[in-house]
N, C-alpha and C. Protein backbone atom coordinates (compact mmCIF):
# COMPACT_ATOMS: atom_id res chain seq x y z
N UNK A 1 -13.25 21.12 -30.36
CA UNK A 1 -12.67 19.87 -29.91
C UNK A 1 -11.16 19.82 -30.20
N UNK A 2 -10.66 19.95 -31.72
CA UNK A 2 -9.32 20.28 -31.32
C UNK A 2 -8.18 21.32 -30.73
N UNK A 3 -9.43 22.01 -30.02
CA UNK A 3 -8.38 23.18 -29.67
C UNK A 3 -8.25 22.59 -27.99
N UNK A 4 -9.02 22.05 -27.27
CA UNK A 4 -9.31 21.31 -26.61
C UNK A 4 -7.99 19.90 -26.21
N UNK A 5 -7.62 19.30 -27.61
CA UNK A 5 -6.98 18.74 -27.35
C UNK A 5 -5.62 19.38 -27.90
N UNK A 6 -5.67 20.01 -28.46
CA UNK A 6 -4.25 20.72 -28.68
C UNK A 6 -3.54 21.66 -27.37
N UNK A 7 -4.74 21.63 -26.49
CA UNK A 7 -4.48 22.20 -25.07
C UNK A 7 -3.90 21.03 -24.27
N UNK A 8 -4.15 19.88 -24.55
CA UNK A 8 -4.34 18.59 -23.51
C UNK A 8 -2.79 18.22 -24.06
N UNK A 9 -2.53 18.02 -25.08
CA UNK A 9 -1.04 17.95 -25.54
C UNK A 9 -0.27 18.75 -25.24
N UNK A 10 -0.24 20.16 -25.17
CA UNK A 10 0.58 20.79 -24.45
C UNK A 10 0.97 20.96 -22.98
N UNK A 11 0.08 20.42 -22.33
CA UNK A 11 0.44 20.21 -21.19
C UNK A 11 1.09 18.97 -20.90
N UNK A 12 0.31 18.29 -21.58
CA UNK A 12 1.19 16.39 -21.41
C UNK A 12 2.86 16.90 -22.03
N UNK A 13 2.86 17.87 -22.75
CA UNK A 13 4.22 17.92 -23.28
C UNK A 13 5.04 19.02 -22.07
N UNK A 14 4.55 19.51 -21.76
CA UNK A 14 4.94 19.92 -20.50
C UNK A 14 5.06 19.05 -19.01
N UNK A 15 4.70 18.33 -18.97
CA UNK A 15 4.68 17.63 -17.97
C UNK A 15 6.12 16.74 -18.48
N UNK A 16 5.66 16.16 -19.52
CA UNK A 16 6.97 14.93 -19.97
C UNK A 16 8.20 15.73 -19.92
N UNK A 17 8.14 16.92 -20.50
CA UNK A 17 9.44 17.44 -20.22
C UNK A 17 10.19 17.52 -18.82
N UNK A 18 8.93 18.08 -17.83
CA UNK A 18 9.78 18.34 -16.22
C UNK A 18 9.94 16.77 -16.05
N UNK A 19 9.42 15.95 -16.36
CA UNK A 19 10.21 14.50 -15.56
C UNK A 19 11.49 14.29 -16.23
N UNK A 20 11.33 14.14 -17.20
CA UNK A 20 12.85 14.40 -18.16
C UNK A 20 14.06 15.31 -17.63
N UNK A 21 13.72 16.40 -17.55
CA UNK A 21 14.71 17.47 -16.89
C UNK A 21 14.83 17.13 -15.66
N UNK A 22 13.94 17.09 -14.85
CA UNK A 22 14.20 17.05 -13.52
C UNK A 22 14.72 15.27 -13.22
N UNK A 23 14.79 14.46 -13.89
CA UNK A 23 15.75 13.19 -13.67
C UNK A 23 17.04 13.25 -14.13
N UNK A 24 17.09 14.19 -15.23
CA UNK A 24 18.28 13.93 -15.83
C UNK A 24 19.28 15.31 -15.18
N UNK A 25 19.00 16.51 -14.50
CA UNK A 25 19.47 17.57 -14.19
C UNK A 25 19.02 17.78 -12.70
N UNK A 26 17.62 17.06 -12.08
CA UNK A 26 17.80 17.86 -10.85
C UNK A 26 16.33 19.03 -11.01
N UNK A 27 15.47 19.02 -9.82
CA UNK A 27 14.95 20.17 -9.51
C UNK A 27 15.28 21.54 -9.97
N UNK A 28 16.63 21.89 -9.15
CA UNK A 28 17.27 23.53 -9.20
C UNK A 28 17.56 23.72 -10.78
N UNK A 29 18.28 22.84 -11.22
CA UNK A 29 18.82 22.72 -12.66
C UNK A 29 17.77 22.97 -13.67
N UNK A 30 16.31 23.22 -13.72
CA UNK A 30 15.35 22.38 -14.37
C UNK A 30 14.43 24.15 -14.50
N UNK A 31 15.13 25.05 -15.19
CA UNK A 31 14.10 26.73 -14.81
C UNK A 31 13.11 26.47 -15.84
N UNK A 32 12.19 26.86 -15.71
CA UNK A 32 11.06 27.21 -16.23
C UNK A 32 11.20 27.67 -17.95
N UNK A 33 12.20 28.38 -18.77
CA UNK A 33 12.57 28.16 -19.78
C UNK A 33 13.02 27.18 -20.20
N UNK A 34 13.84 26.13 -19.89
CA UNK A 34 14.50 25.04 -20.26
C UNK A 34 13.12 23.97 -20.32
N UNK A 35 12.13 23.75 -19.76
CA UNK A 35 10.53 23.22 -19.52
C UNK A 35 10.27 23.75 -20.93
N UNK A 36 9.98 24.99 -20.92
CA UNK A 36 9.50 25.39 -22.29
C UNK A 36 9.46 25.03 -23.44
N UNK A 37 11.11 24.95 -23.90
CA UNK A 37 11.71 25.00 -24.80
C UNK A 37 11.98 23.48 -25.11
N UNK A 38 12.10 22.27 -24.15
CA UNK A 38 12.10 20.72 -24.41
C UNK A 38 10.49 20.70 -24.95
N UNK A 39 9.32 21.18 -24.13
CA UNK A 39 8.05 21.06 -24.62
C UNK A 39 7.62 21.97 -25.97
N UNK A 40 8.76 22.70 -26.42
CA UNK A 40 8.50 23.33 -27.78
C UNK A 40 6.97 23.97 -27.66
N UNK A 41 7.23 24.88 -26.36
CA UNK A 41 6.06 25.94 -26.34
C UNK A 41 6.82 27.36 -26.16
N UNK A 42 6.04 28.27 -25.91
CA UNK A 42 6.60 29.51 -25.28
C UNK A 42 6.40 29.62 -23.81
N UNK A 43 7.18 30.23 -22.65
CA UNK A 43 7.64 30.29 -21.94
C UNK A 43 6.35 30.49 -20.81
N UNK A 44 5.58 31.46 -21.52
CA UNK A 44 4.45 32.06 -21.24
C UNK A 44 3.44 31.32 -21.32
N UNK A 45 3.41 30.19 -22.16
CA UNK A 45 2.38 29.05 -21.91
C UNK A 45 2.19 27.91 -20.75
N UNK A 46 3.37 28.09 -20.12
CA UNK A 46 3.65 27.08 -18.91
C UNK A 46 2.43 27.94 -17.80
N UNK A 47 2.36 29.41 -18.16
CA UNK A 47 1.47 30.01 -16.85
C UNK A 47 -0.43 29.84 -17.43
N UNK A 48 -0.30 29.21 -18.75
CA UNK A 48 -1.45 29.03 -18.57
C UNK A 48 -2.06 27.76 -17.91
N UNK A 49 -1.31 27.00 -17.61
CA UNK A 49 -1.20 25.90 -17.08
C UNK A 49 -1.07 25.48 -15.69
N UNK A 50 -0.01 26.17 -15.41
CA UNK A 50 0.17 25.97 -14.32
C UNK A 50 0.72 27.63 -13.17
N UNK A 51 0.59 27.59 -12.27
CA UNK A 51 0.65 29.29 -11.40
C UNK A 51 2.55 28.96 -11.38
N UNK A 52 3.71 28.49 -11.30
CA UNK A 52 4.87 28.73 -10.85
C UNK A 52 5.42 27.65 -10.97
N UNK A 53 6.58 27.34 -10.78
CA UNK A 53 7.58 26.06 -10.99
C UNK A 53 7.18 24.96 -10.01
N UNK A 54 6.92 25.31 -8.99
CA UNK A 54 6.17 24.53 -7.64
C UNK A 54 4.79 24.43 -8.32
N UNK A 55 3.99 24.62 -8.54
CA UNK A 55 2.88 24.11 -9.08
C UNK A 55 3.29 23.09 -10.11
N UNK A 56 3.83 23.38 -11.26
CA UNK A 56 4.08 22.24 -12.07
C UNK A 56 4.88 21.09 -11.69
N UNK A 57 5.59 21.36 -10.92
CA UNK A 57 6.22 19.86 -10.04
C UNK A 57 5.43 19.09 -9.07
N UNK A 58 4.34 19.98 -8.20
CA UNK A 58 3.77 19.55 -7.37
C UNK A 58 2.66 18.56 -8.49
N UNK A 59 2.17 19.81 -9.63
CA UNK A 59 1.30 18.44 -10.41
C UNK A 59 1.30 17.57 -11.32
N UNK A 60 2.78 17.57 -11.56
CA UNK A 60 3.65 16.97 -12.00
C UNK A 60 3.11 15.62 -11.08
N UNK A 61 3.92 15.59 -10.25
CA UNK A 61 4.18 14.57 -8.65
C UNK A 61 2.54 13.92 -8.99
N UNK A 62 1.65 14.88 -8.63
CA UNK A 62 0.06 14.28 -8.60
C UNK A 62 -0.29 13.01 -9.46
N UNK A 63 -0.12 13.83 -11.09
CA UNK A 63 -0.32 13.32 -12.25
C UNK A 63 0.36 12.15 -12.08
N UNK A 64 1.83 11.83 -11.65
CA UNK A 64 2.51 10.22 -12.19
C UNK A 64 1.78 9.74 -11.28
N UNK A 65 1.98 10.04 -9.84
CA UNK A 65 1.53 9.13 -8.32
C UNK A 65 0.31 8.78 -9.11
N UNK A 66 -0.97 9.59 -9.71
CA UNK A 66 -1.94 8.51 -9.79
C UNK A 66 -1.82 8.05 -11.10
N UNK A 67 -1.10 7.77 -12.64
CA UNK A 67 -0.81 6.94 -12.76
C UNK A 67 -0.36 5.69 -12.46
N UNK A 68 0.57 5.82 -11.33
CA UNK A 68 1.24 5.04 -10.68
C UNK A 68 0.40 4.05 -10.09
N UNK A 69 -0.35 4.87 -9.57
CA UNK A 69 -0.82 3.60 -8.08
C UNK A 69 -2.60 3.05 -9.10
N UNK A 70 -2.74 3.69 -10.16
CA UNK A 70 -3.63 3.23 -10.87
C UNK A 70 -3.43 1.73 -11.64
N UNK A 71 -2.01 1.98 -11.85
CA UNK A 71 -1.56 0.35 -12.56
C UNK A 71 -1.52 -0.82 -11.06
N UNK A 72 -1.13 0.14 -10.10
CA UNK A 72 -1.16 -1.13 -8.82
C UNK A 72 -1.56 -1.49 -8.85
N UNK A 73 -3.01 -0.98 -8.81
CA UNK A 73 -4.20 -1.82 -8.00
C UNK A 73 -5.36 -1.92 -9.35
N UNK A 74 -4.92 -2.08 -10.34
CA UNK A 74 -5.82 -2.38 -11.69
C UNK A 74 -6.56 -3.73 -11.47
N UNK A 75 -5.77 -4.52 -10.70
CA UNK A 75 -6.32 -5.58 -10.88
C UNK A 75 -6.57 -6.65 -9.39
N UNK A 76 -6.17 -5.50 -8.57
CA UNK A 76 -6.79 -6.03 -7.06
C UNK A 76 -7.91 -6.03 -6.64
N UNK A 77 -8.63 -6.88 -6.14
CA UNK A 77 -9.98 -7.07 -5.10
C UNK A 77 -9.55 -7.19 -3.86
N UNK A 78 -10.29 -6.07 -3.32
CA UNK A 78 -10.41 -5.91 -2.04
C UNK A 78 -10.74 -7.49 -1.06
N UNK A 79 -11.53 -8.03 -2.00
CA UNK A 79 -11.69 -9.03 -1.20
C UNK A 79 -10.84 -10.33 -1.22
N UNK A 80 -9.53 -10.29 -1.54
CA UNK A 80 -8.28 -11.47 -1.54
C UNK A 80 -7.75 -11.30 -0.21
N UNK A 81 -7.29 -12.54 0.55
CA UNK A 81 -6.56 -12.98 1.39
C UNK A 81 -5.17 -11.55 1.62
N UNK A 82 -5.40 -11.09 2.47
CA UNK A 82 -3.54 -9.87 2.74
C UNK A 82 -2.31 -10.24 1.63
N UNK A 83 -2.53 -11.47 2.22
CA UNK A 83 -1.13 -12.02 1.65
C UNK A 83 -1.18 -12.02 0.17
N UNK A 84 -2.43 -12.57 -0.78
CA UNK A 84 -2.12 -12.76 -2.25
C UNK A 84 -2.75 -11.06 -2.45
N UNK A 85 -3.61 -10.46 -1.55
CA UNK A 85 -3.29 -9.30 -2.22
C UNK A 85 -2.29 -7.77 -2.31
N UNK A 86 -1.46 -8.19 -0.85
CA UNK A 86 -0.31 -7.87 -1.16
C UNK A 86 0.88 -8.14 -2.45
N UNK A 87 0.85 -9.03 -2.23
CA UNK A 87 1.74 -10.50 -3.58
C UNK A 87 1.14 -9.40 -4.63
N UNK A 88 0.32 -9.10 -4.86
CA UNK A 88 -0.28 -8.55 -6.30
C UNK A 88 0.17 -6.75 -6.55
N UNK A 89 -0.59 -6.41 -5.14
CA UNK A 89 0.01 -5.08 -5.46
C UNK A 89 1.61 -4.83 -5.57
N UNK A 90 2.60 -5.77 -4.81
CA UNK A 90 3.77 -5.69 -4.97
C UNK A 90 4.19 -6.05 -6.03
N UNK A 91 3.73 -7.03 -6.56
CA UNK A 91 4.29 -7.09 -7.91
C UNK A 91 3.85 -5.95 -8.97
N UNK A 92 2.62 -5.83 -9.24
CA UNK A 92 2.36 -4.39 -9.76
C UNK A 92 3.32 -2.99 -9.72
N UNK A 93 3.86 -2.98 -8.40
CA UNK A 93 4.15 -1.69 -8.23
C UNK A 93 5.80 -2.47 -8.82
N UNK A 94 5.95 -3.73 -8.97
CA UNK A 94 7.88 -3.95 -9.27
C UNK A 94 7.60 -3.27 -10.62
N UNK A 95 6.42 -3.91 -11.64
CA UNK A 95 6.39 -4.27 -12.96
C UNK A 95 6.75 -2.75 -13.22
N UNK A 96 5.62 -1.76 -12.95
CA UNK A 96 5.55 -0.56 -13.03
C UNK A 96 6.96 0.60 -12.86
N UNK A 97 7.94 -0.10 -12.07
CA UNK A 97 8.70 0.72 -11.31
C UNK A 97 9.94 0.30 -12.94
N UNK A 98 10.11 -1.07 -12.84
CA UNK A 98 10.69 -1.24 -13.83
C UNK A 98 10.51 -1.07 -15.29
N UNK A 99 8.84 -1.13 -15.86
CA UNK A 99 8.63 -0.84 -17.19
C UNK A 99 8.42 1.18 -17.81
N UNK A 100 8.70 1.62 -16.38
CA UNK A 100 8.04 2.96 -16.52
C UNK A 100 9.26 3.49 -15.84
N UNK A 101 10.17 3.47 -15.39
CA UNK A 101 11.17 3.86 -15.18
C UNK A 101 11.63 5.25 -14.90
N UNK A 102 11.48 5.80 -16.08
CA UNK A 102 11.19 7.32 -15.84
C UNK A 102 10.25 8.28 -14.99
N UNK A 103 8.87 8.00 -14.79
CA UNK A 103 8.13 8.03 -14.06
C UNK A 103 8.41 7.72 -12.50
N UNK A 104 8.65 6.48 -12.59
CA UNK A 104 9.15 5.78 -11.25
C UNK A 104 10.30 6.83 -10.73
N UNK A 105 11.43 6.80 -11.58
CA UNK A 105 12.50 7.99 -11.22
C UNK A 105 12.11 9.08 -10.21
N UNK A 106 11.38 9.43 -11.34
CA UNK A 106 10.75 10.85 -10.91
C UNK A 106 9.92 11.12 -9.51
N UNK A 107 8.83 9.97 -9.23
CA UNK A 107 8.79 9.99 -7.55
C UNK A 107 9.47 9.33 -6.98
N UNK A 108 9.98 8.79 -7.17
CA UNK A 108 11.53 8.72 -6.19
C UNK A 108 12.39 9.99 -5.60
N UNK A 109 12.38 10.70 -6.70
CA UNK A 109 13.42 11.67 -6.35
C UNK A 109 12.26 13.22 -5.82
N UNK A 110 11.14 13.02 -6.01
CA UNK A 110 9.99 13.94 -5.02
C UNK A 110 9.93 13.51 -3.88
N UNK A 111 9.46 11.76 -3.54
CA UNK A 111 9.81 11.43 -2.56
C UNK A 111 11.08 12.13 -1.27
N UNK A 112 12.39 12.27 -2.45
CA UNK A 112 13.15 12.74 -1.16
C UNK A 112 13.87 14.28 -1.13
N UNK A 113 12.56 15.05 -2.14
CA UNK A 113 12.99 16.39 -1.82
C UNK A 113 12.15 17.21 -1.59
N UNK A 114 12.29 18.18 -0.93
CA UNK A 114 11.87 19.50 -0.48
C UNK A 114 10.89 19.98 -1.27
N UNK A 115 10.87 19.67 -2.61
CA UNK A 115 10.17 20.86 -3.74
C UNK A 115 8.79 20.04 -3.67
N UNK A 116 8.34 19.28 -2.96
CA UNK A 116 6.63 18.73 -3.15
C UNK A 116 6.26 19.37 -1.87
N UNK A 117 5.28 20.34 -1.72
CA UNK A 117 4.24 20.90 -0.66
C UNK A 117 3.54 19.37 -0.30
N UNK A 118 3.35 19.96 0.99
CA UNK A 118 2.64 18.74 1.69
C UNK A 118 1.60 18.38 1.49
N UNK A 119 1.10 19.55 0.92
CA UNK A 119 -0.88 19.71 0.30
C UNK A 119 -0.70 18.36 -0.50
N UNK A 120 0.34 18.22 -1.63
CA UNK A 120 0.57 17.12 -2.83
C UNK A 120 0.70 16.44 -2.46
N UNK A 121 1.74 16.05 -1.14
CA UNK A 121 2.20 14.70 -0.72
C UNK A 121 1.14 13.80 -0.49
N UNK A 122 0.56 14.76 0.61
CA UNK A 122 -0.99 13.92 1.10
C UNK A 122 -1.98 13.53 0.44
N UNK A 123 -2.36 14.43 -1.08
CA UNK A 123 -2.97 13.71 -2.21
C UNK A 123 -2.17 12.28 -2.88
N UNK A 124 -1.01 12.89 -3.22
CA UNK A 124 -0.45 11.44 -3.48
C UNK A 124 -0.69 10.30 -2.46
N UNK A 125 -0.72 10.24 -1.33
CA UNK A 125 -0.86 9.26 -0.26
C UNK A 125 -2.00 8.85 -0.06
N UNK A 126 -3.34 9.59 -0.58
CA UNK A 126 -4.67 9.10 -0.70
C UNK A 126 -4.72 8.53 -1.93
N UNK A 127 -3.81 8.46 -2.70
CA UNK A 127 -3.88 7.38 -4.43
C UNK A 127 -3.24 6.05 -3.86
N UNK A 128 -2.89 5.89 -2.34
CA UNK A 128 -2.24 4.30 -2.12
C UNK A 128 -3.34 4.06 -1.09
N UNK A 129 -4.32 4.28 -1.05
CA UNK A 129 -5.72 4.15 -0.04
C UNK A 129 -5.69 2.53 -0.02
N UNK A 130 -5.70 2.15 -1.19
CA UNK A 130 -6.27 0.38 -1.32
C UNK A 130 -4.88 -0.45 -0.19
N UNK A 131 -3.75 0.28 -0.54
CA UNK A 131 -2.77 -0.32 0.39
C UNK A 131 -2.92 -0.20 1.27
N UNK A 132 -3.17 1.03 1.90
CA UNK A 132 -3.71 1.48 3.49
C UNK A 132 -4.55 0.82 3.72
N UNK A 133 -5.40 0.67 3.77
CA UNK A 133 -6.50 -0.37 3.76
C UNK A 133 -6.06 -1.53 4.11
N UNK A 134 -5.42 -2.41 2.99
CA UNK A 134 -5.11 -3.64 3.11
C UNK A 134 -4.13 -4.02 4.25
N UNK A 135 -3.28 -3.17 4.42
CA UNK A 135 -2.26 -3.14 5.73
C UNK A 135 -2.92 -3.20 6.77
N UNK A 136 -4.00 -1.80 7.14
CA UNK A 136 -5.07 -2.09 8.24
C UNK A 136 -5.55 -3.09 8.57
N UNK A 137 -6.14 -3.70 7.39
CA UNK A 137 -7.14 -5.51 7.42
C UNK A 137 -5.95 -6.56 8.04
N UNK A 138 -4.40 -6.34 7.17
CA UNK A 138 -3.53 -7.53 7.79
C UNK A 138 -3.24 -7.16 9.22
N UNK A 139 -3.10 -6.17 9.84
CA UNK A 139 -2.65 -5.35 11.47
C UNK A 139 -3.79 -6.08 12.04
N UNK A 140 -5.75 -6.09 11.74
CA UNK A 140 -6.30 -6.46 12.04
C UNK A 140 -6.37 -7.91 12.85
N UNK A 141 -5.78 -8.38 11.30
CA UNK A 141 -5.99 -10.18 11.31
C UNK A 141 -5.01 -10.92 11.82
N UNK A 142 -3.66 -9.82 12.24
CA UNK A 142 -2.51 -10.60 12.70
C UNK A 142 -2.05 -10.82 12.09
N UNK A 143 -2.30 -10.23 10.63
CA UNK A 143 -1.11 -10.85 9.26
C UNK A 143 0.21 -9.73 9.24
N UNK A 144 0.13 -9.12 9.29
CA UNK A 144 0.82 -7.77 9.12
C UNK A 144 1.57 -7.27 10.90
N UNK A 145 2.54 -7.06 10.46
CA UNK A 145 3.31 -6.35 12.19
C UNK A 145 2.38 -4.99 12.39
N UNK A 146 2.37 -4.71 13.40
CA UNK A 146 1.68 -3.58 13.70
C UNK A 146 2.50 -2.53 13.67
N UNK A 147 2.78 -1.81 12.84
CA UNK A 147 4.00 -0.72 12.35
C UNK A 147 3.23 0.01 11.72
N UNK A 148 4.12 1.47 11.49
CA UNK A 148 3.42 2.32 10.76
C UNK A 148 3.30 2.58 9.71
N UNK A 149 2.17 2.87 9.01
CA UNK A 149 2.32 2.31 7.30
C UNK A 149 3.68 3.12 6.57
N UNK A 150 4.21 3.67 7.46
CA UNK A 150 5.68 4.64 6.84
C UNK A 150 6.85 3.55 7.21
N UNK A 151 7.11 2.68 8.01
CA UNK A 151 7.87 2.09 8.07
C UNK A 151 7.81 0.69 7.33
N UNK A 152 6.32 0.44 6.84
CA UNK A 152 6.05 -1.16 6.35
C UNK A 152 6.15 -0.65 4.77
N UNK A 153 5.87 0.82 4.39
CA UNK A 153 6.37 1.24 3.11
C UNK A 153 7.72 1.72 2.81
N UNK A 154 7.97 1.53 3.85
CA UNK A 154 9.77 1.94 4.22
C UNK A 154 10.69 0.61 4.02
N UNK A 155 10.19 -0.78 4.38
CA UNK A 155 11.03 -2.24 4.66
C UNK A 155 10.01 -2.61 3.14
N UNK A 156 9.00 -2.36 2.85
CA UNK A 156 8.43 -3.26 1.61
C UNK A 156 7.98 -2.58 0.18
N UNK A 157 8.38 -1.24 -0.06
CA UNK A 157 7.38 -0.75 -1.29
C UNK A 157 9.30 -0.25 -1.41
N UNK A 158 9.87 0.69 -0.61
CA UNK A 158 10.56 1.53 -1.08
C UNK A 158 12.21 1.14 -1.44
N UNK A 159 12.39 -0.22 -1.18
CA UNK A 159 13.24 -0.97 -1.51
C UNK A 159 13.50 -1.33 -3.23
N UNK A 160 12.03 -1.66 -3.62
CA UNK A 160 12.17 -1.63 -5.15
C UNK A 160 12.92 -0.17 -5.98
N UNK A 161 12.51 1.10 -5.50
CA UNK A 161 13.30 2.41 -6.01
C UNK A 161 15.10 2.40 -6.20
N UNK A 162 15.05 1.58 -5.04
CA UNK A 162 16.99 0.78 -5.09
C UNK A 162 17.19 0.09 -6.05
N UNK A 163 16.61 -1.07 -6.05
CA UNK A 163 16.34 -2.01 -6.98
C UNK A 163 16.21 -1.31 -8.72
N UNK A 164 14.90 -0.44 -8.76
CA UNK A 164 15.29 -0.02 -9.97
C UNK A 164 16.22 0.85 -10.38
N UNK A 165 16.98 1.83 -9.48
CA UNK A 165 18.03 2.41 -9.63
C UNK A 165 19.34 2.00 -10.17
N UNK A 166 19.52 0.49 -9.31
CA UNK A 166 21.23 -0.19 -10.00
C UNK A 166 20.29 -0.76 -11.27
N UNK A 167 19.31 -1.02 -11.48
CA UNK A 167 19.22 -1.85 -12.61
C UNK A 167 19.46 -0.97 -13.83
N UNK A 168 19.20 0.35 -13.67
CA UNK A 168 18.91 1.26 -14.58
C UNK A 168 20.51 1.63 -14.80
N UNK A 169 21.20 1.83 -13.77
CA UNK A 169 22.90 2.11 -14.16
C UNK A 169 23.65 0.67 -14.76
N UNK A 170 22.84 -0.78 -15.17
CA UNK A 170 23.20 -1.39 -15.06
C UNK A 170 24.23 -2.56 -14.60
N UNK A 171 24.06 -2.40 -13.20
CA UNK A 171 24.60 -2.48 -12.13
C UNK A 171 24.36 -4.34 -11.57
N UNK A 172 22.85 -3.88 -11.51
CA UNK A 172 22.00 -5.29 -11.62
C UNK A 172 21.11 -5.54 -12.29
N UNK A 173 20.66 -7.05 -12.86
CA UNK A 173 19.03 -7.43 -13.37
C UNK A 173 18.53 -7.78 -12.74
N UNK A 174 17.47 -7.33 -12.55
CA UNK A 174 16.21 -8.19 -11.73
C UNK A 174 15.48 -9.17 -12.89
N UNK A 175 16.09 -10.53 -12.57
CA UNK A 175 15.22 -11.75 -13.90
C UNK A 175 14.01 -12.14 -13.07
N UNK A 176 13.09 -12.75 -13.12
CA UNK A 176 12.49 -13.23 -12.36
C UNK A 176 12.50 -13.93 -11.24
N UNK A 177 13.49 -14.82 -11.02
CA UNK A 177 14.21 -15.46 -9.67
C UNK A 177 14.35 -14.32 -8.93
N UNK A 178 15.37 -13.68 -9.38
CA UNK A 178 15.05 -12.33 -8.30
C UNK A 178 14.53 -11.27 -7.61
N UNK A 179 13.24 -11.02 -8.37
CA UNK A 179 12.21 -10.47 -8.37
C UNK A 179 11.39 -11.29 -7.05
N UNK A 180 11.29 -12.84 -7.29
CA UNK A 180 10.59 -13.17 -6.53
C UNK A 180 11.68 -13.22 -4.64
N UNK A 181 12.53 -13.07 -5.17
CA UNK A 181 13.48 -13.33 -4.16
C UNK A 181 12.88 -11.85 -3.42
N UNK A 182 13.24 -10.87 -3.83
CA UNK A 182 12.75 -9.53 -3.41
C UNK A 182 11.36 -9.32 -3.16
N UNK A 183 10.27 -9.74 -3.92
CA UNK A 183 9.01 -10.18 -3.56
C UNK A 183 9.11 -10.87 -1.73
N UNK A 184 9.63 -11.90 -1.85
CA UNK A 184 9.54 -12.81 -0.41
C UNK A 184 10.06 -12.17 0.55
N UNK A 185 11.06 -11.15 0.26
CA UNK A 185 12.34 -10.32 1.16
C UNK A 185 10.79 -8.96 1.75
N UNK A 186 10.38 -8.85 0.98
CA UNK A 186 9.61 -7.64 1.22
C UNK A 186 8.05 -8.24 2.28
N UNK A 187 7.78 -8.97 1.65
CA UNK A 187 6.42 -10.01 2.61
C UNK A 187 7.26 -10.25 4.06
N UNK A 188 8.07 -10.98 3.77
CA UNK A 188 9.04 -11.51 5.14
C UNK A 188 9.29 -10.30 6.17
N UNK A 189 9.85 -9.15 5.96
CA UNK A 189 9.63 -7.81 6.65
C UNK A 189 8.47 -7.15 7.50
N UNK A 190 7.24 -7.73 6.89
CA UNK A 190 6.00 -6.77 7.38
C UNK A 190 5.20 -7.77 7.42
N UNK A 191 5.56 -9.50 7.30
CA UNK A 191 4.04 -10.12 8.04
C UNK A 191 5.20 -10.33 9.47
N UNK A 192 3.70 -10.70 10.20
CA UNK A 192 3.97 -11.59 11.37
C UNK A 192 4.27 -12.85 11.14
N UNK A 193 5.44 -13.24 12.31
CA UNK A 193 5.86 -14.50 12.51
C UNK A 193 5.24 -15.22 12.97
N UNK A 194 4.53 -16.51 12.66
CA UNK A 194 4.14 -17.43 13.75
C UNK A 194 4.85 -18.33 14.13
């Protein structure tokens, strides 16, 4: 059992390191020794883990996305109204973006590079199923514009990554007034008008 978890720590310490490196330096910047050596392993232990630098980023990417979208929807029922269960997952995903920061960083910046295989992307995109879903049900009901869930996650999820970005250079706060302001900015985008 503890060798077991002395395995499970070294990888979590490997993992924490590539989000670390790779926010604070960059993908290219980020070799496979420098991983090592923040996770205070040997170099050679990263391959028991993982097959290549693209593997550990790709499950890297895996690992946060379903953290990530696990805090979303912790506390959604499928069966709420679009609207309050949108309201919920959006706020989830602000709280998250802002209390986890680093994490958040980190698919942000997979989000817009090259180094995630598509095999990952598309796993990550089956960990936002409950959203897909719920978008479908509002397209259904007339709550939701009929757009593609890339553009309604484009005007309403991916706006917060901005948002936490100046906040983090301290640039801006998001207090709660504004949060909800951005909350309403993001609903207002992707329901229908009546």
């Amino acid at each position: 059992m503890a060798k077991l978890q002395k395995s499970i720590d070294k990888r979590n310490a490997l993992v924490k390191a590539t989000i670390e490196l790779v926010n604070n330096d960059g993908f290219h910047a980020t070799p496979m020794s420098k991983i090592a050596k923040m996770a205070n392993v040997s170099p050679a232990t990263i391959y028991l883990y993982f097959e290549n630098k693209q593997d550990l980023v790709n499950q890297t990417y895996i690992d946060v996305k379903a953290e990530y979208t696990k805090y979303a929807f912790e506390t959604y029922d499928e069966n709420m109204s679009v609207e309050a269960g949108f309201e919920l997952i959006w706020k989830r995903i602000a709280d998250f973006k802002l209390k986890e920061c680093e994490h958040a960083m980190f698919l942000a910046q997979c989000d817009n590079s090259p180094m995630i295989d598509e095999a990952s992307r598309q796993q990550g995109i089956k960990h936002l199923q409950p959203l897909l879903d719920l978008w479908k049900r509002g397209k259904k009901e007339g709550v939701i514009k009929p757009l593609s869930d890339y553009l309604l996650y484009a005007y309403a999820i991916n706006p917060l990554s901005f948002l936490m970005m100046i906040q983090k250079r301290g640039v801006f706060q998001l207090d709660k007034d504004l949060l909800e302001e951005a909350y309403q900015s993001a609903w207002s985008s992707i329901k229908v008008c009546k």
